[in-house]
N, C-alpha and C. Protein backbone atom coordinates (compact mmCIF):
# COMPACT_ATOMS: atom_id res chain seq x y z
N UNK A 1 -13.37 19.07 31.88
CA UNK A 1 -12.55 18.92 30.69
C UNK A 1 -12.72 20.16 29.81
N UNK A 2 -11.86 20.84 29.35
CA UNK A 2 -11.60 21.70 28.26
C UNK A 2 -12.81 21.85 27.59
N UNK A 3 -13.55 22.66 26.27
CA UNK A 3 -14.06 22.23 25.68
C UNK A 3 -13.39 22.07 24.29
N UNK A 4 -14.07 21.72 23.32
CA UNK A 4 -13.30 21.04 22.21
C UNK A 4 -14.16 22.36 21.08
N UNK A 5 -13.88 23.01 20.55
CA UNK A 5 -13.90 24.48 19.67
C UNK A 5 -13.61 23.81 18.17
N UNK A 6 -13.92 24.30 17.03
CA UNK A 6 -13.16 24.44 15.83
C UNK A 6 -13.90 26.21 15.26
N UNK A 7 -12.74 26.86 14.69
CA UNK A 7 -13.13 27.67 13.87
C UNK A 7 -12.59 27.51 12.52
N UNK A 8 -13.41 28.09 11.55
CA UNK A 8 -13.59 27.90 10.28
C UNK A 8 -13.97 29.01 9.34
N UNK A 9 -13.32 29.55 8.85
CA UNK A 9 -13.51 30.14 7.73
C UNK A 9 -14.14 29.79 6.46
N UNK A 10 -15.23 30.35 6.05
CA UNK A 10 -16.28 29.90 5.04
C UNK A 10 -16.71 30.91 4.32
N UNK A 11 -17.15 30.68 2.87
CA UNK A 11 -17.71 31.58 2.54
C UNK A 11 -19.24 32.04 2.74
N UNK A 12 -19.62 32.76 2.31
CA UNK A 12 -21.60 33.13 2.20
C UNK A 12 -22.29 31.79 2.09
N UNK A 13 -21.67 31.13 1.40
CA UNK A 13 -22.72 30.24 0.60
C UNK A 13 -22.41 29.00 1.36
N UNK A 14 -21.55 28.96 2.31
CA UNK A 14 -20.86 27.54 3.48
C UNK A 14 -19.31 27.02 2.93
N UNK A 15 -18.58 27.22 1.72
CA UNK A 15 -17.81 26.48 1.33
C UNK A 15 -16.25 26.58 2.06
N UNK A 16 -15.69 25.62 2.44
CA UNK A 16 -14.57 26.22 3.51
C UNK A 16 -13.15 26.22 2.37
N UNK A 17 -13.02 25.60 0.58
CA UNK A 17 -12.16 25.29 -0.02
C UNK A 17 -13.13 24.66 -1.88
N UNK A 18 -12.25 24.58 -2.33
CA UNK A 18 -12.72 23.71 -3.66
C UNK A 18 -12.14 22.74 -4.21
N UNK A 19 -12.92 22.02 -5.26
CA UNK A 19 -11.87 20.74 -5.39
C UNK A 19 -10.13 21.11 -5.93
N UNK A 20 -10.52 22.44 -7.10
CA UNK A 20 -8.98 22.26 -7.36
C UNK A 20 -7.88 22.96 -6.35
N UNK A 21 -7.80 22.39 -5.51
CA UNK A 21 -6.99 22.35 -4.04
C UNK A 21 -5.33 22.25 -4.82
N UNK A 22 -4.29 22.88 -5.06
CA UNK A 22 -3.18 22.37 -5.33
C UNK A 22 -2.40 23.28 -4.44
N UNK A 23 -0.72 22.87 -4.50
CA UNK A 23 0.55 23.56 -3.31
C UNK A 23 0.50 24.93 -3.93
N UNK A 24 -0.30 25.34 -4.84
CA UNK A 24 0.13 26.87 -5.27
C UNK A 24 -1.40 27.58 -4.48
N UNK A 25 -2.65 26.81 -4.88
CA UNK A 25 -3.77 27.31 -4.27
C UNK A 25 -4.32 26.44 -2.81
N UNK A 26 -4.13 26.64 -1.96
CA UNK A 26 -4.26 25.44 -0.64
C UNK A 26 -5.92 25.69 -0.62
N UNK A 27 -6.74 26.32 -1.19
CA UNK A 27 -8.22 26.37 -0.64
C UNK A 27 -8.85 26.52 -2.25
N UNK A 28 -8.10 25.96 -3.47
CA UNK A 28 -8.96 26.05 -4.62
C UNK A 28 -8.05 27.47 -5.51
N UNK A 29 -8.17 27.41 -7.17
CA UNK A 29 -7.94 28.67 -8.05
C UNK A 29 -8.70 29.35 -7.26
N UNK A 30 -7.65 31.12 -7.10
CA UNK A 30 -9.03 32.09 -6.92
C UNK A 30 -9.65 32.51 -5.48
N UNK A 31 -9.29 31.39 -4.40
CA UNK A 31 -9.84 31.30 -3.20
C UNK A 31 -9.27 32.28 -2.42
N UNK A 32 -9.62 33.37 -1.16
CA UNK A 32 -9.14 33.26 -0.28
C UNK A 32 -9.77 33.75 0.73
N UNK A 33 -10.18 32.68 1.69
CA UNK A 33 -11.26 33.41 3.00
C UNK A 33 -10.13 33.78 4.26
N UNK A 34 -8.95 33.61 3.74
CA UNK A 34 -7.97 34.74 4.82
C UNK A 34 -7.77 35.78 4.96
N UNK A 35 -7.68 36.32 4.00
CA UNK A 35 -7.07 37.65 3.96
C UNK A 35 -7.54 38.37 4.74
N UNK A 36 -8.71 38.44 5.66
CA UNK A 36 -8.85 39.38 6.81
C UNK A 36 -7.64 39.16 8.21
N UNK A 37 -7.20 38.14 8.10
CA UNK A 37 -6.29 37.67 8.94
C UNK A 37 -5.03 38.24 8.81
N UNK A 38 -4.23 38.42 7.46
CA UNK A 38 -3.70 39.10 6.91
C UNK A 38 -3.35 40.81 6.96
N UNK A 39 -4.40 40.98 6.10
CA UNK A 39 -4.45 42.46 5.82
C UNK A 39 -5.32 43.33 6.74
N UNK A 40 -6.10 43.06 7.66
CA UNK A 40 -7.05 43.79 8.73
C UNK A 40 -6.57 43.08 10.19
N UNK A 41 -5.53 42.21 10.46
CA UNK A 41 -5.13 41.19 11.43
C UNK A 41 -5.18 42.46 12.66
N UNK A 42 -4.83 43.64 13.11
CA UNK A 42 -5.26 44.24 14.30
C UNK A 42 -6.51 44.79 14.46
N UNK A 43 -7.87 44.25 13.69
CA UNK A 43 -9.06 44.40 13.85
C UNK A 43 -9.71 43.04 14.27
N UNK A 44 -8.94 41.90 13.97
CA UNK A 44 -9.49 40.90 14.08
C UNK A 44 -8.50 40.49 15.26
N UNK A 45 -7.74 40.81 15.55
CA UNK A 45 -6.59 39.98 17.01
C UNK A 45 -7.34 39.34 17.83
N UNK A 46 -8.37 39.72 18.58
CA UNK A 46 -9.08 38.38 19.31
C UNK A 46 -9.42 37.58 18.68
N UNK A 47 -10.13 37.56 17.42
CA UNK A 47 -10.30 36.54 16.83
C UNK A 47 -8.79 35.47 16.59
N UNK A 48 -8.29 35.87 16.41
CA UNK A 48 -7.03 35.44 15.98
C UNK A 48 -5.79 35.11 16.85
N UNK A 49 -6.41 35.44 18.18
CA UNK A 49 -5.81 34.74 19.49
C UNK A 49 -6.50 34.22 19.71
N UNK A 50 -7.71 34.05 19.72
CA UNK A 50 -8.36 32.43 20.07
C UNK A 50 -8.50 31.57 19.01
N UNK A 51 -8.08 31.71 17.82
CA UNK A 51 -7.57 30.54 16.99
C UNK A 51 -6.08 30.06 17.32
N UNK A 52 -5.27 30.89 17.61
CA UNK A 52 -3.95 30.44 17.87
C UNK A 52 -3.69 29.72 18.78
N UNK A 53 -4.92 29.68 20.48
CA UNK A 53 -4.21 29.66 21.57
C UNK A 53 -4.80 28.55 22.46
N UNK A 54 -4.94 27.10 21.64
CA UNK A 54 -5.61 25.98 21.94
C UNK A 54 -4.47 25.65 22.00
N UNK A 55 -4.70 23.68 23.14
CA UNK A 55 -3.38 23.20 23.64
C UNK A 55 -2.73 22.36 22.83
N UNK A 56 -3.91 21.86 21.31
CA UNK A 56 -3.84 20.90 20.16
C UNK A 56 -4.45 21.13 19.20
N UNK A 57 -4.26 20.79 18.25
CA UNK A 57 -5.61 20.88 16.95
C UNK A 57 -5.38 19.38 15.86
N UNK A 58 -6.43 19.34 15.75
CA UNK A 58 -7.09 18.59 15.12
C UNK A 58 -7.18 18.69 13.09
N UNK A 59 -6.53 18.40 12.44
CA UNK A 59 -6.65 18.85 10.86
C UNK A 59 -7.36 17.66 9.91
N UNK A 60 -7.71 17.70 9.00
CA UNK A 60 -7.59 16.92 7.72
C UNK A 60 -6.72 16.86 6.88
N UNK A 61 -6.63 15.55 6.29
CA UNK A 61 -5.11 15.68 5.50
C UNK A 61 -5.05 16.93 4.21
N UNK A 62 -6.31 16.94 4.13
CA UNK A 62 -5.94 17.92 2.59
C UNK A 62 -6.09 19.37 3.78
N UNK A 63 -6.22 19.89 4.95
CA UNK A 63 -5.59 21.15 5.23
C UNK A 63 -4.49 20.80 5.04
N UNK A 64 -3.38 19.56 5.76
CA UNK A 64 -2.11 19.51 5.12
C UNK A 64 -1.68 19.58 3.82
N UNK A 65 -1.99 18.65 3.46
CA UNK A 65 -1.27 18.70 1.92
C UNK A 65 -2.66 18.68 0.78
N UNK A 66 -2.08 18.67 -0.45
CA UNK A 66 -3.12 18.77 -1.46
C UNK A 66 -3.19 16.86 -2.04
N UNK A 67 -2.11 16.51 -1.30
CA UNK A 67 -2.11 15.33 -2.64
C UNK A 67 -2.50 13.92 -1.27
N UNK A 68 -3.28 13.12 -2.48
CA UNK A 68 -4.16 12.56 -1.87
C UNK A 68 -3.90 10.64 -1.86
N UNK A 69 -2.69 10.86 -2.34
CA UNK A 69 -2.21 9.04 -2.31
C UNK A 69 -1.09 8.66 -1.21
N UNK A 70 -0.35 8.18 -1.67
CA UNK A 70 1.21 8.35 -0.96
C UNK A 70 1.65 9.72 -0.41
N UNK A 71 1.87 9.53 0.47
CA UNK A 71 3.07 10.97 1.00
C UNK A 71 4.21 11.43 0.06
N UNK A 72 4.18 12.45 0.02
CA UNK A 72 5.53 13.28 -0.66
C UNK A 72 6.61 14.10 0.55
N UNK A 73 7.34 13.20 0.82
CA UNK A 73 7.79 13.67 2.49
C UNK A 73 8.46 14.36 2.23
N UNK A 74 8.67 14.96 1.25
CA UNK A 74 9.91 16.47 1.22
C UNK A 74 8.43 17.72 1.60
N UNK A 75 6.98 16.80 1.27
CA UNK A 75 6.13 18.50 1.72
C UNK A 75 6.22 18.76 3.46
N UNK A 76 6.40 19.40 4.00
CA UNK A 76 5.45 20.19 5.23
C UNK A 76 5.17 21.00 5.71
N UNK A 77 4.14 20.84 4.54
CA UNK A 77 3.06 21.86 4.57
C UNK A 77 2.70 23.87 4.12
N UNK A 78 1.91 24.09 4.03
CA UNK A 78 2.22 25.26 3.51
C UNK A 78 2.13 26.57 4.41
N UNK A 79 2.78 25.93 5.68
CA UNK A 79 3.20 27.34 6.41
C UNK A 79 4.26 27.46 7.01
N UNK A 80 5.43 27.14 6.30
CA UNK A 80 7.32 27.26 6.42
C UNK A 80 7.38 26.51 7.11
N UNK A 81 8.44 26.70 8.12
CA UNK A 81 9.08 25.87 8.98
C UNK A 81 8.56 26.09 10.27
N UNK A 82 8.06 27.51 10.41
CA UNK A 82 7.32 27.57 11.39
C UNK A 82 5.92 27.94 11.38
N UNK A 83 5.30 26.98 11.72
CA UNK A 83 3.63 26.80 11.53
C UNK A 83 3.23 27.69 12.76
N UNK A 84 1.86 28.51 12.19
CA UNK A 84 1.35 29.54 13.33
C UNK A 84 0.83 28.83 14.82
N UNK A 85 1.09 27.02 14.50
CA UNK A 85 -0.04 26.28 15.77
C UNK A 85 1.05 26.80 17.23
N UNK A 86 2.49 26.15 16.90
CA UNK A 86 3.11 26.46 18.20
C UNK A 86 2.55 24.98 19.42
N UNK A 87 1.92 24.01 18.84
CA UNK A 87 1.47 23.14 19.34
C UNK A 87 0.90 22.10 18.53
N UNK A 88 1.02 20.47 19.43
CA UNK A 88 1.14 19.18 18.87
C UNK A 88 -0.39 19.84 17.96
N UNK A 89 -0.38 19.10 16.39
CA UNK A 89 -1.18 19.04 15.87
C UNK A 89 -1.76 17.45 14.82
N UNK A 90 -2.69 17.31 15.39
CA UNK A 90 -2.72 16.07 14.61
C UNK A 90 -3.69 15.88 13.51
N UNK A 91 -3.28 15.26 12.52
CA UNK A 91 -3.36 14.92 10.71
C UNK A 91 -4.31 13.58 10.92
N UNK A 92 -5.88 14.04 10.29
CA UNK A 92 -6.61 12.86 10.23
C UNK A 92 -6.20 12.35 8.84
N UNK A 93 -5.62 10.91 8.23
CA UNK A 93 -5.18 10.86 7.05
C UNK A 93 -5.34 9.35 7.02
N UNK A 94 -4.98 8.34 5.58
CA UNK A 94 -5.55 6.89 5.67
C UNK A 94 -4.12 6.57 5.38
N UNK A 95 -3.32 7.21 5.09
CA UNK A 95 -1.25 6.56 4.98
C UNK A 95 -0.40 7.20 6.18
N UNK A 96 -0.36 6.05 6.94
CA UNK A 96 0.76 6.34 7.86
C UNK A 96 2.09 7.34 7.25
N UNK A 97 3.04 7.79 8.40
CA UNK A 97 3.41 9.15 7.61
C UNK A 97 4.34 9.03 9.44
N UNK A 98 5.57 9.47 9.66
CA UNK A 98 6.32 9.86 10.81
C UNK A 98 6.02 11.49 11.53
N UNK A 99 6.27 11.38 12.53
CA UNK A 99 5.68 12.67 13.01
C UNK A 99 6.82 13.89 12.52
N UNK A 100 6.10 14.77 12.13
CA UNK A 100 7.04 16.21 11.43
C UNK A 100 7.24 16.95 12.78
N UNK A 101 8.75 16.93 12.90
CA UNK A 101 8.78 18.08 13.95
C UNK A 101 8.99 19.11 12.73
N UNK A 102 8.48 20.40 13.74
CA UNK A 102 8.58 21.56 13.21
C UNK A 102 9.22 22.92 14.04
N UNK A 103 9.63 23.80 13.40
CA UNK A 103 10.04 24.98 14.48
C UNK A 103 8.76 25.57 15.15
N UNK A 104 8.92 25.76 16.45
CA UNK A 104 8.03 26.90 17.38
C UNK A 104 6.92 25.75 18.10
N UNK A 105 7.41 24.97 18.55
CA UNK A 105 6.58 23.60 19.29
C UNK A 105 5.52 22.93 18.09
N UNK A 106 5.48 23.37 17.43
CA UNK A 106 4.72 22.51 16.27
C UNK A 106 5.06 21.17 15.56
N UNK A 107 4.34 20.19 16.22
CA UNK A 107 4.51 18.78 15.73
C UNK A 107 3.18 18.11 15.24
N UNK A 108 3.55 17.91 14.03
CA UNK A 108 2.64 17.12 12.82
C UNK A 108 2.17 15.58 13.24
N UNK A 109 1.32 15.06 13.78
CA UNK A 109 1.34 13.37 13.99
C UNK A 109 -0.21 13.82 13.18
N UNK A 110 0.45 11.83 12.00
CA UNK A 110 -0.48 11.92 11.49
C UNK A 110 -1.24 10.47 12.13
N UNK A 111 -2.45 10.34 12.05
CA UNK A 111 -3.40 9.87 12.32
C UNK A 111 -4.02 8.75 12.04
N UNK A 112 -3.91 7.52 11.73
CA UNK A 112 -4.81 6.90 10.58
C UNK A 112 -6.03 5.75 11.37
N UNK A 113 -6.49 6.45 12.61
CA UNK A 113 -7.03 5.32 12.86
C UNK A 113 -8.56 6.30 13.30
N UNK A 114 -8.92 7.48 13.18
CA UNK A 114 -9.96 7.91 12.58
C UNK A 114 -10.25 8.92 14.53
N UNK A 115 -11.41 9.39 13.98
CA UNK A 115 -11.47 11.06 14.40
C UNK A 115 -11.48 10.44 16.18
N UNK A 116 -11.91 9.97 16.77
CA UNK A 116 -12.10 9.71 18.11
C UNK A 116 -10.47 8.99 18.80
N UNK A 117 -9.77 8.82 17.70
CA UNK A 117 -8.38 8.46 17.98
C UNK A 117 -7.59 9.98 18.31
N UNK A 118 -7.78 10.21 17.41
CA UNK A 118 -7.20 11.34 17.38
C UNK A 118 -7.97 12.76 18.32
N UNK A 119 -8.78 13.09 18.48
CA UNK A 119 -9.05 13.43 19.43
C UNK A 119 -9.10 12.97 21.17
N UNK A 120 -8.45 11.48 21.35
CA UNK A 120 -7.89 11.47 22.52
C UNK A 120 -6.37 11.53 22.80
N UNK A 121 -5.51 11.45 21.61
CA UNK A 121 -4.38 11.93 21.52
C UNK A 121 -4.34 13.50 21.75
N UNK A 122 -4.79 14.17 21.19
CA UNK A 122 -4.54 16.12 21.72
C UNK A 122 -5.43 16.61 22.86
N UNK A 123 -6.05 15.44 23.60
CA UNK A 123 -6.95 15.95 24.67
C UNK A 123 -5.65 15.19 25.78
N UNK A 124 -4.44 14.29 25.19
CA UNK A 124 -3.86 14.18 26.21
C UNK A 124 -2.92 14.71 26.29
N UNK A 125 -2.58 15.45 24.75
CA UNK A 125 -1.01 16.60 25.36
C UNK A 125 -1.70 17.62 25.29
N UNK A 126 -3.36 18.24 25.38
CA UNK A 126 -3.38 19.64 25.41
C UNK A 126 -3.23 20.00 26.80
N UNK A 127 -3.30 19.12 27.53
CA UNK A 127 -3.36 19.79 29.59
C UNK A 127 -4.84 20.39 29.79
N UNK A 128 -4.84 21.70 29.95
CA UNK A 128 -6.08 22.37 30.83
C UNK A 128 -6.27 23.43 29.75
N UNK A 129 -6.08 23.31 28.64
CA UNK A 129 -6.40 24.06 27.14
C UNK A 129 -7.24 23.40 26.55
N UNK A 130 -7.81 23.70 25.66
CA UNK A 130 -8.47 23.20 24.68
C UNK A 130 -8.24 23.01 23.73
N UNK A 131 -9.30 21.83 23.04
CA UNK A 131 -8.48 21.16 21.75
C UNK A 131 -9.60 22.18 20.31
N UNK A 132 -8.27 22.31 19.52
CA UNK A 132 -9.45 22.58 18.51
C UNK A 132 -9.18 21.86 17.12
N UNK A 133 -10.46 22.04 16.14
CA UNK A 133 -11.27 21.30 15.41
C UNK A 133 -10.54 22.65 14.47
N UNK A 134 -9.45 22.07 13.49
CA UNK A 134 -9.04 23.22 12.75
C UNK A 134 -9.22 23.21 11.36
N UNK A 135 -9.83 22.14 10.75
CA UNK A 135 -10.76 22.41 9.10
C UNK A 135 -10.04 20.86 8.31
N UNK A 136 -10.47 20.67 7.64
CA UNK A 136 -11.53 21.85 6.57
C UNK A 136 -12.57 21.35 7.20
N UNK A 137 -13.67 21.48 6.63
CA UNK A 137 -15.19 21.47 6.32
C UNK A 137 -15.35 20.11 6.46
N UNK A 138 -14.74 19.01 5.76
CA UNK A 138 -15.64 17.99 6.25
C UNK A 138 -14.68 16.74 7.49
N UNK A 139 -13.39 17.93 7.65
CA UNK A 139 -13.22 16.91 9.40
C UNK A 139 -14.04 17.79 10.14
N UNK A 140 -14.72 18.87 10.02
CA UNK A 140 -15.44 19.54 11.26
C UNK A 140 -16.93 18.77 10.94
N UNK A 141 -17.14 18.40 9.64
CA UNK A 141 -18.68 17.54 9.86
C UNK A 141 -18.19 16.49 10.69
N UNK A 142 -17.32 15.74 10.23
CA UNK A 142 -17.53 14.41 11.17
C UNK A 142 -17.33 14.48 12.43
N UNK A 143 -16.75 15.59 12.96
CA UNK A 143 -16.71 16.02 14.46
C UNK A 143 -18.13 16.17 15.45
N UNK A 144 -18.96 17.30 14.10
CA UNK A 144 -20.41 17.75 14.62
C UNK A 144 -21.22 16.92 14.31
N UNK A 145 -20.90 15.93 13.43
CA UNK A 145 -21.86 14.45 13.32
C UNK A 145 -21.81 13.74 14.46
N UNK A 146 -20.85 13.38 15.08
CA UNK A 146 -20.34 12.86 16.44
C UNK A 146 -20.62 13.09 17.73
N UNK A 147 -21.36 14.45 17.32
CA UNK A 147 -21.21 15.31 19.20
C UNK A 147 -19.92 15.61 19.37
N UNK A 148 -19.07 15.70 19.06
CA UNK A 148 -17.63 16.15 19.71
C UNK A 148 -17.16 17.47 19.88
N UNK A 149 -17.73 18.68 19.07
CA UNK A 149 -17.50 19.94 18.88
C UNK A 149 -18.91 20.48 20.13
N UNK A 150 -18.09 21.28 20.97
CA UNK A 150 -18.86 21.82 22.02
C UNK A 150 -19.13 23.74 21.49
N UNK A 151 -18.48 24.18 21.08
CA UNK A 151 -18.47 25.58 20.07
C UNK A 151 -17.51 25.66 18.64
N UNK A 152 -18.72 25.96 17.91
CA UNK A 152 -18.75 26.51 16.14
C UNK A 152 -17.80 27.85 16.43
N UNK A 153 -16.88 28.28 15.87
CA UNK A 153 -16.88 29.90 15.54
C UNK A 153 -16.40 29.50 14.13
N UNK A 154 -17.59 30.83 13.73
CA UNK A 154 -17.21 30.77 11.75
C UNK A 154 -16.52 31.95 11.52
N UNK A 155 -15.86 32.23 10.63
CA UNK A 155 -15.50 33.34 10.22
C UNK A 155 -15.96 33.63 8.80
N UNK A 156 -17.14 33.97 8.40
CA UNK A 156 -17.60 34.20 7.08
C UNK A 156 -16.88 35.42 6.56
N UNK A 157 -16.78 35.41 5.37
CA UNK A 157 -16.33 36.22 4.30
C UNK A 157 -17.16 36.11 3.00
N UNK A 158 -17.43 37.70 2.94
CA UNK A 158 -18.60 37.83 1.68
C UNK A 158 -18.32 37.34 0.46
N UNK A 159 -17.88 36.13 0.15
CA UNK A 159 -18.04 35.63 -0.86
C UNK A 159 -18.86 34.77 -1.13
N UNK A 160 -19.29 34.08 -2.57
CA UNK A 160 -19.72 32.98 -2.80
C UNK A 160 -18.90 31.79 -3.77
N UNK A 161 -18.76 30.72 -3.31
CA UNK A 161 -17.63 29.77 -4.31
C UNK A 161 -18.57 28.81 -4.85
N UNK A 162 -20.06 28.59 -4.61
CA UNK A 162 -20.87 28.08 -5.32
C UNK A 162 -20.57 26.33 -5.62
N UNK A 163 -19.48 25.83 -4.70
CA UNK A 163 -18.72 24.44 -4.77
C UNK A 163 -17.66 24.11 -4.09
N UNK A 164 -17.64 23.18 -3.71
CA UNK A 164 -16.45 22.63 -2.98
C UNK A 164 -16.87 22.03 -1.55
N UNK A 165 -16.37 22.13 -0.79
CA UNK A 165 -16.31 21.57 0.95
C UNK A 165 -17.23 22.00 1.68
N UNK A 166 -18.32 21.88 1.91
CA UNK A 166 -19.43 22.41 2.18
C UNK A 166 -19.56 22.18 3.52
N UNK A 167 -19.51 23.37 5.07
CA UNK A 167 -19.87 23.14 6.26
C UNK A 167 -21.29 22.90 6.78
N UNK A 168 -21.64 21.62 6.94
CA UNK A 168 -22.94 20.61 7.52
C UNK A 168 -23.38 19.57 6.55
N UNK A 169 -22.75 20.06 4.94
CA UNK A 169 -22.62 18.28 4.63
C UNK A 169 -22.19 17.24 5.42
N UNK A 170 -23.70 16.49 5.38
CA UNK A 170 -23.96 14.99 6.14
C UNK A 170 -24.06 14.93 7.50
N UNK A 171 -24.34 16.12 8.10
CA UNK A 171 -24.37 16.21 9.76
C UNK A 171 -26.03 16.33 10.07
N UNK A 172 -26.15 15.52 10.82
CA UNK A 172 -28.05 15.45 11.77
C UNK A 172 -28.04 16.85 11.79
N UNK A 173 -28.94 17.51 12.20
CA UNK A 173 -29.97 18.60 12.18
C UNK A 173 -29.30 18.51 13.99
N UNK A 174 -28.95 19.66 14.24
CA UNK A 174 -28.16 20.64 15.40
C UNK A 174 -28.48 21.96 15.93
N UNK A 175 -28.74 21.81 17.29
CA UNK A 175 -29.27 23.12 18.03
C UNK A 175 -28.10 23.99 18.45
N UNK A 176 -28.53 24.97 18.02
CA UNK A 176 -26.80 25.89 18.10
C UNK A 176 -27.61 27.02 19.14
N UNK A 177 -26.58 27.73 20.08
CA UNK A 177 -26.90 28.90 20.72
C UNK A 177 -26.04 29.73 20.41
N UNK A 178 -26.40 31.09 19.76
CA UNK A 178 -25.29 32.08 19.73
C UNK A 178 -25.09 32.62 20.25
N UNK A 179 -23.69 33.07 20.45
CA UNK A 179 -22.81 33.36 21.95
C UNK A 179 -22.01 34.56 21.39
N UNK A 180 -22.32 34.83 20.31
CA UNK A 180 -21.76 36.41 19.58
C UNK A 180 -21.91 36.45 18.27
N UNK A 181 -21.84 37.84 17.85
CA UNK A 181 -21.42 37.86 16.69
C UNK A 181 -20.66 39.28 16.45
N UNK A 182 -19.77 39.14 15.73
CA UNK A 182 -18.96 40.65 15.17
C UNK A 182 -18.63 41.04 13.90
N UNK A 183 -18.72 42.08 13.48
CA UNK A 183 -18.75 42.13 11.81
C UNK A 183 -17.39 43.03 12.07
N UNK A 184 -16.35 42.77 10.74
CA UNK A 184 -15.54 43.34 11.03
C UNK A 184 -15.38 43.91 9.30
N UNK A 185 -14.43 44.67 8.61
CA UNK A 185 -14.00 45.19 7.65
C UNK A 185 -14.27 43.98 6.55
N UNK A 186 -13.82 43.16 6.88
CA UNK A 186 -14.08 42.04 5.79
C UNK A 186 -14.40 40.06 5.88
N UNK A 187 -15.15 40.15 7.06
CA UNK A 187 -15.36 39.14 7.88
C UNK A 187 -16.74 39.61 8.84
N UNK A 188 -17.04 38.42 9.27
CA UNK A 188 -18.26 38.75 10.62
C UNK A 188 -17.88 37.09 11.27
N UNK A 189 -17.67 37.37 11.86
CA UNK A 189 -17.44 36.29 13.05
C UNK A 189 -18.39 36.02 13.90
N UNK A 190 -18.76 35.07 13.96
CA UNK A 190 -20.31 34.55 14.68
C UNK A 190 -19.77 32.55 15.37
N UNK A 191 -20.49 33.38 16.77
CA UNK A 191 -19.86 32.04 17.88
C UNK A 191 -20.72 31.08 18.33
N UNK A 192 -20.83 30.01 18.60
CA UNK A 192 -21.93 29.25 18.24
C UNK A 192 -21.71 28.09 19.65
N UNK A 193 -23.00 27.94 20.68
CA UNK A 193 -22.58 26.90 21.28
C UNK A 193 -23.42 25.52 21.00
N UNK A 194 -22.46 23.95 20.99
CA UNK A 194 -23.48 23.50 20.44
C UNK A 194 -23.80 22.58 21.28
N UNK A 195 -25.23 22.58 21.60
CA UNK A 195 -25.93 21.77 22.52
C UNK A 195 -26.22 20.47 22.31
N UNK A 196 -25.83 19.40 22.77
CA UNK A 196 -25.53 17.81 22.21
C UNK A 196 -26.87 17.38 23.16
């Protein structure tokens, strides 16, 4: 079977977002642990083909949206019409919600019956790809609380946000093997296998 990956972007200090999460700031006022993706993106391209090039992924509702009651079904989501996945992605969330098709094979199913559901749903449309574990911070704890995540890759960025979504809040104590690391212009990427 595939293995099951998440990468994550974090800062220095672990934080993958903050509470004030809104549709103008998707990771908090002030935030941004992308911009190497962005603005250095042909220094980082492997990195950034092996985030792209899993057969499913796995989200939390607030990577989707910011708002946290009822659905607002005019949102989806804050990456246009065509989302960078290119593949089924599924929404861990507690309000049922219809599946979003999207342009470029990207389809939204949301989730509500909790992380082991949903991870046998994208282990059955990923095929002979792998599924990944695509954020925030605390659907990847309950993944690595679980045993379910077979490799960590972080993408740190020298910042500190001193609050918010913290990666290994509430997860057992975990033997990791590192399997790389690369420092790049404004990132260091470090690969992690994790031994269950």
């Amino acid at each position: 079977m595939p293995p099951v990956t998440s990468n994550l972007a974090i800062s220095l200090d672990g934080f993958s977002s903050r509470p004030d999460q809104s549709r103008e700031h998707p990771f908090g006022a002030g935030v941004d642990l992308h911009t190497w993706m962005f603005e250095t993106a042909d220094e980082n391209a492997a990195e950034i083909a092996a985030i792209t090039g899993a057969g499913a992924y796995i989200m939390g509702r607030n990577m989707f949206s910011p708002d946290r009651d009822d659905w607002d079904l005019e949102w989806t989501g804050w990456w246009g019409e065509d989302p960078p996945y290119h593949a089924p992605v599924f929404v861990l969330c507690h309000h049922p919600r219809e599946p979003l098709v999207m342009k470029g094979g990207t389809t939204f199913t949301f989730v509500t019956d909790g992380i082991h559901a949903a991870l046998d749903q994208a282990r059955a449309v990923a095929g002979d790809k792998r599924v990944s574990i695509a954020g925030g911070a605390s659907t990847v704890n309950q993944y690595l609380a679980a045993g379910l995540i077979d490799e960590l890759r972080l993408h740190v960025v020298p910042v500190t946000l001193g609050h918010g979504d913290r990666l290994f809040d509430g997860v057992p104590p975990l033997r990791l093997e590192q399997v790389s690391a690369r420092q790049a212009s404004l990132v260091t990427h470090l690969t992690y296998r994790v031994h269950h």
